[in-house]
Protein backbone atom coordinates (compact mmCIF):
# COMPACT_ATOMS: atom_id res chain seq x y z
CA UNK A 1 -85.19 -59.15 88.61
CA UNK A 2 -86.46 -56.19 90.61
CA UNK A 3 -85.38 -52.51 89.82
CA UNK A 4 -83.26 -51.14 92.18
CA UNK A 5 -84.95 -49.54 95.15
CA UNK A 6 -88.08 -51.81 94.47
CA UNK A 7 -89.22 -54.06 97.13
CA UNK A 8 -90.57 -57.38 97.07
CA UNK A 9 -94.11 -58.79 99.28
CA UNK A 10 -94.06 -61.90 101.22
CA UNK A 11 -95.36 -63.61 97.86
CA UNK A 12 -92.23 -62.37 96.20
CA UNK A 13 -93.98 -60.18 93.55
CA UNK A 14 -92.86 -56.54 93.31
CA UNK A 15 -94.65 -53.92 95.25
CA UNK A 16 -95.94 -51.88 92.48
CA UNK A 17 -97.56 -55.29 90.35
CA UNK A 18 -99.31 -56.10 93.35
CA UNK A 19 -100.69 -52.13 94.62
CA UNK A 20 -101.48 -52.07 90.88
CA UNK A 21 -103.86 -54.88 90.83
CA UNK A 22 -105.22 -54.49 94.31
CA UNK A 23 -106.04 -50.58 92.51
CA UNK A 24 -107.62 -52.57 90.02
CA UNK A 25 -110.07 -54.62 92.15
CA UNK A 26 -110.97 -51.79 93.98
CA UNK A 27 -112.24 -50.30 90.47
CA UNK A 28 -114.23 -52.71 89.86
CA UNK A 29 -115.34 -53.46 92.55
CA UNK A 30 -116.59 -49.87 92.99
CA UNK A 31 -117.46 -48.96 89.19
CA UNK A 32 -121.16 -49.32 88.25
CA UNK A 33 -121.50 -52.28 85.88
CA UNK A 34 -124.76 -51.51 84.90
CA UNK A 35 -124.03 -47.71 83.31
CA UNK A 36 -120.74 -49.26 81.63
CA UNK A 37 -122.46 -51.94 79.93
CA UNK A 38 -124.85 -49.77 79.01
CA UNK A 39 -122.10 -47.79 77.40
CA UNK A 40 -120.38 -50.50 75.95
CA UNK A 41 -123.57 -51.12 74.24
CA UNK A 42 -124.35 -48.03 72.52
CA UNK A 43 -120.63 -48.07 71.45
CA UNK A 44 -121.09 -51.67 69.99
CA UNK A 45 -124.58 -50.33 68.08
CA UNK A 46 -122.07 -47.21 66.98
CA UNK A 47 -120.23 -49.37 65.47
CA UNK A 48 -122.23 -51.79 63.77
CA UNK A 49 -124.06 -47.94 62.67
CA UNK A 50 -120.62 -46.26 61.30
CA UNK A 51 -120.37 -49.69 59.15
CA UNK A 52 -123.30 -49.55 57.79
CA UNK A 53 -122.95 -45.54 56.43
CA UNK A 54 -119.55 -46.02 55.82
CA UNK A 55 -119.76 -47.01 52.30
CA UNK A 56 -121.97 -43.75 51.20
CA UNK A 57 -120.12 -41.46 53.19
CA UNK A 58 -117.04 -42.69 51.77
CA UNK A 59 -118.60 -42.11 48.37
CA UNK A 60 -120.19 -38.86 48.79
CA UNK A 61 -116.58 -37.33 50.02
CA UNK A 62 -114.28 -39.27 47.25
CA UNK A 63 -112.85 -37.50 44.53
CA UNK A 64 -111.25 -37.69 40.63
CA UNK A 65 -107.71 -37.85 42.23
CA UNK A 66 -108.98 -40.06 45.23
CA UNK A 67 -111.15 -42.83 46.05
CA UNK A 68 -111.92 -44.10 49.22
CA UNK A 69 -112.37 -47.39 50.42
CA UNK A 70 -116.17 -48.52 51.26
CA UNK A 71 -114.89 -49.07 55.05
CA UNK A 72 -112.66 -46.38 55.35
CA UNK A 73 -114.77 -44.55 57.81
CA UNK A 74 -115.45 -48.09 59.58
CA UNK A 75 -111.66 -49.15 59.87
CA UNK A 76 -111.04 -45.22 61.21
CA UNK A 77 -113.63 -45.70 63.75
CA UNK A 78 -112.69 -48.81 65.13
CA UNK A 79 -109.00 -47.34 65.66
CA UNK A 80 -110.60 -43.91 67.37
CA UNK A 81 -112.58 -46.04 69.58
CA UNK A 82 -109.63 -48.18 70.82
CA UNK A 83 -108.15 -44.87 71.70
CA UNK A 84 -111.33 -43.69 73.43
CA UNK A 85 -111.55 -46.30 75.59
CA UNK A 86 -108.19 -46.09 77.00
CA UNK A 87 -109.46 -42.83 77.56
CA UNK A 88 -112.73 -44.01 78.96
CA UNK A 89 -111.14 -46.55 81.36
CA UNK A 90 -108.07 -44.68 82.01
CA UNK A 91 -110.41 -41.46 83.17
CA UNK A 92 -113.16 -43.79 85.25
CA UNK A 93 -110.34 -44.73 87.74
CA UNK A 94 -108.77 -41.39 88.74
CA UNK A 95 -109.82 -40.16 92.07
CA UNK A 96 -112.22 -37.22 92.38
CA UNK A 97 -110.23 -34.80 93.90
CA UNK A 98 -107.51 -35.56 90.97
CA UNK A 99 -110.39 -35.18 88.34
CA UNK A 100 -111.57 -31.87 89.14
CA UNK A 101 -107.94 -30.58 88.96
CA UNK A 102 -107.79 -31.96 85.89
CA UNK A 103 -110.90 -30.66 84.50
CA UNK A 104 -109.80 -27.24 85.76
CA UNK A 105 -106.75 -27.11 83.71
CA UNK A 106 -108.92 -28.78 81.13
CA UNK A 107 -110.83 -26.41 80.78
CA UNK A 108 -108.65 -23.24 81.15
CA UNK A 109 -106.71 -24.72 77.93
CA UNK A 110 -110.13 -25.14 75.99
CA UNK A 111 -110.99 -21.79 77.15
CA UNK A 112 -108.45 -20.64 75.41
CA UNK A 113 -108.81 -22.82 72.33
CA UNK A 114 -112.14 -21.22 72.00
CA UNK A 115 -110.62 -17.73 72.01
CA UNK A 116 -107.63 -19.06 69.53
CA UNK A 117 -110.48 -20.61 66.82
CA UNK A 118 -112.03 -17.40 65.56
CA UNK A 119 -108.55 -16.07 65.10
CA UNK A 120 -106.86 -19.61 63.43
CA UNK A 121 -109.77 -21.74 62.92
CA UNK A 122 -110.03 -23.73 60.29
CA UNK A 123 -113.55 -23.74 58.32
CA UNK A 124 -115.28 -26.60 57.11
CA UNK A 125 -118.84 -26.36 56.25
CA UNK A 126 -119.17 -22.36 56.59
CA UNK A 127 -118.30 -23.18 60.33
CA UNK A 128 -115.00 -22.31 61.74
CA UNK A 129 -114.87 -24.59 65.02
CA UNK A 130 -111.50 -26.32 64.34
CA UNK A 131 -108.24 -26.42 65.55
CA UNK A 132 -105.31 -27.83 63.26
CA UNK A 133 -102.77 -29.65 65.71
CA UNK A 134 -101.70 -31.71 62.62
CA UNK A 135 -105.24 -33.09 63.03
CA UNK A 136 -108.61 -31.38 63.78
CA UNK A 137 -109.18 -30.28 67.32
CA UNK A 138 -112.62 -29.12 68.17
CA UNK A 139 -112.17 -27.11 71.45
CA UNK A 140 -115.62 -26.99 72.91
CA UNK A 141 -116.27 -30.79 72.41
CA UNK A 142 -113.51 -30.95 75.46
CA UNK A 143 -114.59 -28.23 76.77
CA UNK A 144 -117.99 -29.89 77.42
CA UNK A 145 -116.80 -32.18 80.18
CA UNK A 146 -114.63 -30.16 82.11
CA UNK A 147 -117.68 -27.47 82.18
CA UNK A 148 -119.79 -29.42 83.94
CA UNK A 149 -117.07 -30.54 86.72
CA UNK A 150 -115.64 -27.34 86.86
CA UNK A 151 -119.63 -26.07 87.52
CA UNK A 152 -120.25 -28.19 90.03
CA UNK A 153 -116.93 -27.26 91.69
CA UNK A 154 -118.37 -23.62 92.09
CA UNK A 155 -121.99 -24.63 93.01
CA UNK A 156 -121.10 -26.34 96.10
CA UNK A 157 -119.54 -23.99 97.41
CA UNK A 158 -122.82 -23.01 98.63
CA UNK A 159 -122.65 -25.72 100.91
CA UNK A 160 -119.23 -24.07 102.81
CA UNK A 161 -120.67 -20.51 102.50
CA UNK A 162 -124.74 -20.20 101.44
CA UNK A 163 -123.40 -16.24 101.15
CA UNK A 164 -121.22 -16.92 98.08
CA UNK A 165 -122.88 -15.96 94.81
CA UNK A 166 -122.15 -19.01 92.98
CA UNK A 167 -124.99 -18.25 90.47
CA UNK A 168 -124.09 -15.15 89.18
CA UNK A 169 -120.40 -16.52 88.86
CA UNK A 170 -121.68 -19.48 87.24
CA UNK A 171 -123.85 -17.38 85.05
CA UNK A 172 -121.38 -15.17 83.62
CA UNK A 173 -119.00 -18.21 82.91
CA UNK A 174 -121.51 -19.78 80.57
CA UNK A 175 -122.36 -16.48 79.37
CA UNK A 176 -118.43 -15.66 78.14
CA UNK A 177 -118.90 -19.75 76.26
CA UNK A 178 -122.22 -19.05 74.97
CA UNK A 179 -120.62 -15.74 73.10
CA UNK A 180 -117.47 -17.32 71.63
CA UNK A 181 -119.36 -20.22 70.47
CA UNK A 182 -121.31 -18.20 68.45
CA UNK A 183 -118.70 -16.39 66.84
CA UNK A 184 -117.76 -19.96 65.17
CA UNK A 185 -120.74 -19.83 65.08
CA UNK A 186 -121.91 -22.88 66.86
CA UNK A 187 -125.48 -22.26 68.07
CA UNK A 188 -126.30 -25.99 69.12
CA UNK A 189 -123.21 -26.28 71.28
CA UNK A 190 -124.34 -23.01 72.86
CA UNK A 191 -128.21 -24.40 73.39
CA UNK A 192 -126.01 -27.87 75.16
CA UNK A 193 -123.84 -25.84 77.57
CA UNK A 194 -126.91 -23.58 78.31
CA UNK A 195 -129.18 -26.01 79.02
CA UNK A 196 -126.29 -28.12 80.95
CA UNK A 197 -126.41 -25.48 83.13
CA UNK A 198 -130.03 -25.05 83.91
CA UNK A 199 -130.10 -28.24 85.09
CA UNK A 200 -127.49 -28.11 87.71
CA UNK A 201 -128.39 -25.13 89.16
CA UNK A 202 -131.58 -26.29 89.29
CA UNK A 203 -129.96 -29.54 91.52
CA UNK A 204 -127.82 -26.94 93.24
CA UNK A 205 -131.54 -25.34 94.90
CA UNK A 206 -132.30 -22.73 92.34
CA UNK A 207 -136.17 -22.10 93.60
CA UNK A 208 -138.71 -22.77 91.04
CA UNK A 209 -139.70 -19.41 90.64
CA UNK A 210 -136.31 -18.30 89.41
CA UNK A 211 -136.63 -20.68 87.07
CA UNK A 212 -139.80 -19.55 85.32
CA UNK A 213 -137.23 -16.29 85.32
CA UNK A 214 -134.51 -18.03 83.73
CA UNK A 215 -136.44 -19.89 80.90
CA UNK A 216 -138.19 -16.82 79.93
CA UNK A 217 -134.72 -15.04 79.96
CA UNK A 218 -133.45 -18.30 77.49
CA UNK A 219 -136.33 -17.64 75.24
CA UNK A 220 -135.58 -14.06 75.06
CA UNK A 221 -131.75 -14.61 73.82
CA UNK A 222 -133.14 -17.24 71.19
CA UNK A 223 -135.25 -14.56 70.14
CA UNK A 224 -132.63 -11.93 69.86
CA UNK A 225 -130.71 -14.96 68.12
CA UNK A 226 -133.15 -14.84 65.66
CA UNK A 227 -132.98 -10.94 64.91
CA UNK A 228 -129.48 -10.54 65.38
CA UNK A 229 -128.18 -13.79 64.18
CA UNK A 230 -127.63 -14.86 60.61
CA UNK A 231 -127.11 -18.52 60.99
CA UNK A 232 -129.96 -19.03 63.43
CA UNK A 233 -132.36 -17.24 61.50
CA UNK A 234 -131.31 -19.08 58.42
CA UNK A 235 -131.88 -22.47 60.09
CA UNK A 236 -134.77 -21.55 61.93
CA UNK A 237 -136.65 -20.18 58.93
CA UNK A 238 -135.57 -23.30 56.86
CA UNK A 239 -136.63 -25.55 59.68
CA UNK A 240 -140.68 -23.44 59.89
CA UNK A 241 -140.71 -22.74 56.30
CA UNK A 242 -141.44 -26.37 55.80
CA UNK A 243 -138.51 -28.81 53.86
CA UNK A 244 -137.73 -28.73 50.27
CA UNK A 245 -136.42 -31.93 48.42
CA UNK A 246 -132.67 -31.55 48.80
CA UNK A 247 -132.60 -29.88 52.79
CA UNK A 248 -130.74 -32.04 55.20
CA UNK A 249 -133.41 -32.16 57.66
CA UNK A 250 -136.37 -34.07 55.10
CA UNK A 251 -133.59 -35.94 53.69
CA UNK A 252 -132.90 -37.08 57.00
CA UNK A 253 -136.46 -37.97 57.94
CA UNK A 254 -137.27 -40.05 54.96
CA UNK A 255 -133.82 -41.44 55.33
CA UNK A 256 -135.05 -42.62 58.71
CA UNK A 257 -138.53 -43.81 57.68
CA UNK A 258 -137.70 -45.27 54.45
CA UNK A 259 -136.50 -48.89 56.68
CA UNK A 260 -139.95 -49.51 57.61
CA UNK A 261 -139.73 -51.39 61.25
CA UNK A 262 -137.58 -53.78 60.47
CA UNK A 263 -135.20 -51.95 57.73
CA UNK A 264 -133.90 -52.69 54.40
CA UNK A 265 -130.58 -55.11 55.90
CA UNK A 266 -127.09 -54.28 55.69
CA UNK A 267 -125.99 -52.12 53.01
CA UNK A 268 -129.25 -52.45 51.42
CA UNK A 269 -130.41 -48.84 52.11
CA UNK A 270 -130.59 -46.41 48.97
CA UNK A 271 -132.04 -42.94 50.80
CA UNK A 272 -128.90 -42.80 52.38
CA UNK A 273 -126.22 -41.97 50.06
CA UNK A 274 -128.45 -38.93 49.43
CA UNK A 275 -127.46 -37.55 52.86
CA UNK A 276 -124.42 -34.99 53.12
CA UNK A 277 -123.14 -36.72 57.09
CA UNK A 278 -124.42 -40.29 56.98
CA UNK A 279 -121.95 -41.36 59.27
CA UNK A 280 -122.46 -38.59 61.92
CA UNK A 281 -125.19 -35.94 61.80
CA UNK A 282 -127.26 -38.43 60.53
CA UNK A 283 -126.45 -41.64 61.46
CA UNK A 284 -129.59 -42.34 63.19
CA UNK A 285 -131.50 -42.31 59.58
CA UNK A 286 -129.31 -44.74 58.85
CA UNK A 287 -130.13 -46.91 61.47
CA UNK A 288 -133.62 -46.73 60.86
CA UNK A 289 -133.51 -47.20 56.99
CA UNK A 290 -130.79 -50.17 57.32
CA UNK A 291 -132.13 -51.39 60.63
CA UNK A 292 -136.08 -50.62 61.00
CA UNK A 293 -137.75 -48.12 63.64
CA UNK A 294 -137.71 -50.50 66.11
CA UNK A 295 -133.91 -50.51 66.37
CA UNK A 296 -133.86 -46.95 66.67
CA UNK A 297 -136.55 -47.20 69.65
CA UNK A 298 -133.48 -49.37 71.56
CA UNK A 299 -131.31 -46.93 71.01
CA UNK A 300 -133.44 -44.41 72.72
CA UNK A 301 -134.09 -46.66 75.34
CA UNK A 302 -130.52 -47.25 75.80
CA UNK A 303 -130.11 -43.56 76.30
CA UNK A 304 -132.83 -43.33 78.63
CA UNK A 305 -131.70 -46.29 80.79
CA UNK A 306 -127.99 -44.67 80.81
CA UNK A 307 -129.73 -41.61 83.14
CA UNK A 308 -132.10 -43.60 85.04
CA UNK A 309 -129.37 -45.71 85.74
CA UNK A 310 -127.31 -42.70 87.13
CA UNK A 311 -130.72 -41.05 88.90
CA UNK A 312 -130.84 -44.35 90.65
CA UNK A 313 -126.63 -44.14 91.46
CA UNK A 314 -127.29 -40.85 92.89
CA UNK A 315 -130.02 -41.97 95.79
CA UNK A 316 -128.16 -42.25 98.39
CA UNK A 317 -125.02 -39.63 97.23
CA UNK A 318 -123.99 -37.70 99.77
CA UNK A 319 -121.90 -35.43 98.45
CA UNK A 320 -123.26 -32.24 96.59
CA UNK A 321 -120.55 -32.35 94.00
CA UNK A 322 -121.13 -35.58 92.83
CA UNK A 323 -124.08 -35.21 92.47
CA UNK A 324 -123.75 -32.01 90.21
CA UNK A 325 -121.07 -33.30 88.45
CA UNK A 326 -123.26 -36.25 87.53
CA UNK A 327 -126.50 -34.40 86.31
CA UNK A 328 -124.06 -32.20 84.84
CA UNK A 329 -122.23 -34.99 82.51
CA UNK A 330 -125.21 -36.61 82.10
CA UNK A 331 -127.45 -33.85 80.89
CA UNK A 332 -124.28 -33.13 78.55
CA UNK A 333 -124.52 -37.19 77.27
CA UNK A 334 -128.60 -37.04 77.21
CA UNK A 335 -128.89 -33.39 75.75
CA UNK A 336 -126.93 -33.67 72.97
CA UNK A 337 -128.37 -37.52 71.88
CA UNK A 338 -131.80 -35.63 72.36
CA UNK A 339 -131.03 -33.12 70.12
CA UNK A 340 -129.34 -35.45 67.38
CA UNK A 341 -132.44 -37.50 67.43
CA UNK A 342 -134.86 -34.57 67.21
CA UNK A 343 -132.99 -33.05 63.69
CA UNK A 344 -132.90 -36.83 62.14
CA UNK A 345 -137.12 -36.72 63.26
CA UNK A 346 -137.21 -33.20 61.82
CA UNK A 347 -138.41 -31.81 65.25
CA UNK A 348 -135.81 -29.59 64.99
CA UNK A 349 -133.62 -27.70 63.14
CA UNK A 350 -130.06 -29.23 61.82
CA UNK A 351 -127.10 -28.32 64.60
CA UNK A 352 -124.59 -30.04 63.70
CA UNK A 353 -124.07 -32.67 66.63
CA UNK A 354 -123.08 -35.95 66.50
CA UNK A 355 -125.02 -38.65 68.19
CA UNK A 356 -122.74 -39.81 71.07
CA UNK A 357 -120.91 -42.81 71.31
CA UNK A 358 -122.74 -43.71 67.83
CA UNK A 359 -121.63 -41.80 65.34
CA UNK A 360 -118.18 -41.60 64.02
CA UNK A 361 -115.47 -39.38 65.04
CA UNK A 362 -111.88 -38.34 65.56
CA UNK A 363 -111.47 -35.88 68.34
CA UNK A 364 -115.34 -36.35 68.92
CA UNK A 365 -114.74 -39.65 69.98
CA UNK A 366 -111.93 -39.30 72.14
CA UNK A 367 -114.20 -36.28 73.87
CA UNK A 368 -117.08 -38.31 74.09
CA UNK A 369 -115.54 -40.94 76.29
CA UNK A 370 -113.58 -38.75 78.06
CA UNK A 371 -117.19 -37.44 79.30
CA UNK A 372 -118.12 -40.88 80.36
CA UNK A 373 -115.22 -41.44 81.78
CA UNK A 374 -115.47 -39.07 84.20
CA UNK A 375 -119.09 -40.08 84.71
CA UNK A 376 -118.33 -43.47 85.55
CA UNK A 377 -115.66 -42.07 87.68
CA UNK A 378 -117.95 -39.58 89.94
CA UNK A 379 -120.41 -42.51 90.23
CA UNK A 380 -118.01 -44.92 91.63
CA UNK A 381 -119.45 -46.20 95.25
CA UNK A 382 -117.65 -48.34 98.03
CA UNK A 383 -120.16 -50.64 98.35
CA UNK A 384 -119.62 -51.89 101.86
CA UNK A 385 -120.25 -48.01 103.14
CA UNK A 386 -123.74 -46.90 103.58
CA UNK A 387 -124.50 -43.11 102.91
CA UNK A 388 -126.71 -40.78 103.98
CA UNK A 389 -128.31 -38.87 100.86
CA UNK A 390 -127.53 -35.15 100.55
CA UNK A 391 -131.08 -33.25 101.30
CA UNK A 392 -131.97 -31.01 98.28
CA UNK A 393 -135.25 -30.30 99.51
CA UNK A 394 -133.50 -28.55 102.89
CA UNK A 395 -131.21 -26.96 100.12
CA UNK A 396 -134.60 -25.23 98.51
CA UNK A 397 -136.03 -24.05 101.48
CA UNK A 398 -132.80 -22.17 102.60
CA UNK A 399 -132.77 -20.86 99.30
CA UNK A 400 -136.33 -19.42 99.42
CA UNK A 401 -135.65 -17.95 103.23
CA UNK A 402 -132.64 -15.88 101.70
């Protein structure tokens, strides 16, 4: 029987069954099939990954008093990934207007986590980036996606009013993250959120030469990270000083190379219960000890096909904050895989990032797909309505006139 008050269609099914599967067709009708099986399939690889390290992580962190299970970090990954793609799916149908509200408050409550962790952080690792909510909240990982809507927000308002000073406004907001992240200290997160940054106002019609300004600017704070900065220096001059045999870094890389092209198999790997993250930092090694180089090249590729796929979305976007909020999310997604990949290669030195929507994680997790969720959201397209794409290159040269 209907609730009272709720009205019944000709067919005879209540009103809110059939709005909410009309709401439904809509979304996928409009969603981009493409970029979410792409998703799905680095989450599938992720998982088939996590099961694979599970067994040394879970050895590597056991105890006298207690022993974990060889799939206990398997079993809690599958559970954190049902949860993250509610999250994902839930996220990928809001509207956009409703999103950026939503990353706003987002990210005023984050903002504040970040100010809360120095204070009552909890430390793990030397690091004190946690939150404990009765389980371990990592404020900038959330902080990450609303960022990037919450930037493009304030770049387009260039579009209203070319007289606003979006930049410097902009500027000073990733500024005030950049210091409290390295308080935790969290230089890698800082390097993400900068470098998100760059690239939208970049797409928002920063002219080229302000660029050159802006990169020699970056490499004048890393320097002054270097002087000023215990932890970078510490990694840096671990990471040029050449590895020893127990760093992370060369454990990592001979982790990765010790597969071969076509791996060891399943659980046959040995280099890896040598490494101190198998399961996150360095899941990648994994993959390419269990599963051979050649697995890890289609994982890159499925990274690299994930932004092509939303360069290609964006063509005929007409709608400057879209098309920030896009770039933004996805330099975020791409950025922070590029990284992870980099350390495990031992082109870089170890920051402490996960590989996303591959390694395993609690709040991480749930972060990570909140990200794509909103990317899948902002890319959503009507596709009996033909656009007419935004013109950057008019945006440069009114730049370059002021």
């Amino acid at each position: 029987m209907p609730r009272p008050g709720e009205r019944k269609g000709p067919s005879g099914q209540p009103r809110l069954a059939r709005d909410w599967r009309r709401d439904l067709r809509i979304w996928w009708r409009e969603i981009d099939h493409w970029l979410l099986g792409l998703v799905l399939a680095l989450m599938a690889a992720g998982t088939l990954a996590v099961a694979a390290a599970s067994p040394a992580s879970a050895h590597r962190l056991s105890t006298d008093e207690t022993t974990l299970p060889a799939l206990y970090f398997f079993w809690a990954h599958l559970r954190w990934q049902f949860v993250g793609l509610i999250v994902l799916f839930g996220t990928s149908m809001v509207a956009s207007r409703e999103l950026r509200r939503g990353a706003i408050l987002l990210g005023a409550a984050m903002l504040v986590g970040l100010l809360l962790v120095p204070v009552v952080g909890s430390e793990i690792n030397g690091a004190r980036r946690w939150l404990n909510l009765g389980f371990s909240l990592q404020p900038s990982e959330f902080l990450k996606p609303a960022f990037a809507l919450i930037l493009a927000w304030v770049l387009s308002w260039k579009v209203r009013d070319e007289t606003l000073p979006v930049m410097p406004i902009t500027a000073a907001f990733v500024g005030l993250i950049g210091v409290l992240l390295m308080m935790q200290p969290d230089l890698g997160s800082a390097i993400l959120f900068a470098g998100c940054w760059m690239v939208m106002v970049v797409v928002a019609g920063l002219p080229l030469q302000r660029l050159g300004y802006l990169s020699g600017a970056g490499v004048g704070l890393l320097v002054l990270a270097y002087l000023f900065y215990d932890n970078a220096r510490n990694r840096i001059d671990t990471f040029l000083g050449g590895p020893t045999a127990y760093d992370h870094v060369d454990l990592a890389s001979r982790t990765l190379g010790g597969g071969g092209w076509f791996g060891t198999g399943f659980w046959l790997g040995r280099e890896k219960l040598r490494l101190p993250e198998a399961h996150t930092d360095y899941i990648f090694s994994v993959i390419g000890e269990e599963f051979g180089l050649i697995a890890c090249g289609l994982i890159v590729v499925l990274y690299l096909a994930i932004v092509l796929r939303v360069l290609v979305r964006l063509v005929d976007e007409d709608r400057l904050y879209m098309i920030l909020a896009a770039s933004g999310l996805t330099a975020l997604i791409g950025g922070q895989a590029f990284i992870n990949i980099l350390v495990n290669l031992q082109l870089f030195p170890s920051k402490g990032m996960t590989l996303p929507l591959v390694s395993y994680g609690g709040s991480s997790t749930i972060a990570i797909c909140l990200t794509v969720g909103m990317l899948l959201a902002v890319t959503r397209r009507n596709p009996y309505l033909e656009r007419e794409p935004f013109d950057l290159a008019a945006g440069f040269e009114r730049e370059e006139q002021a």
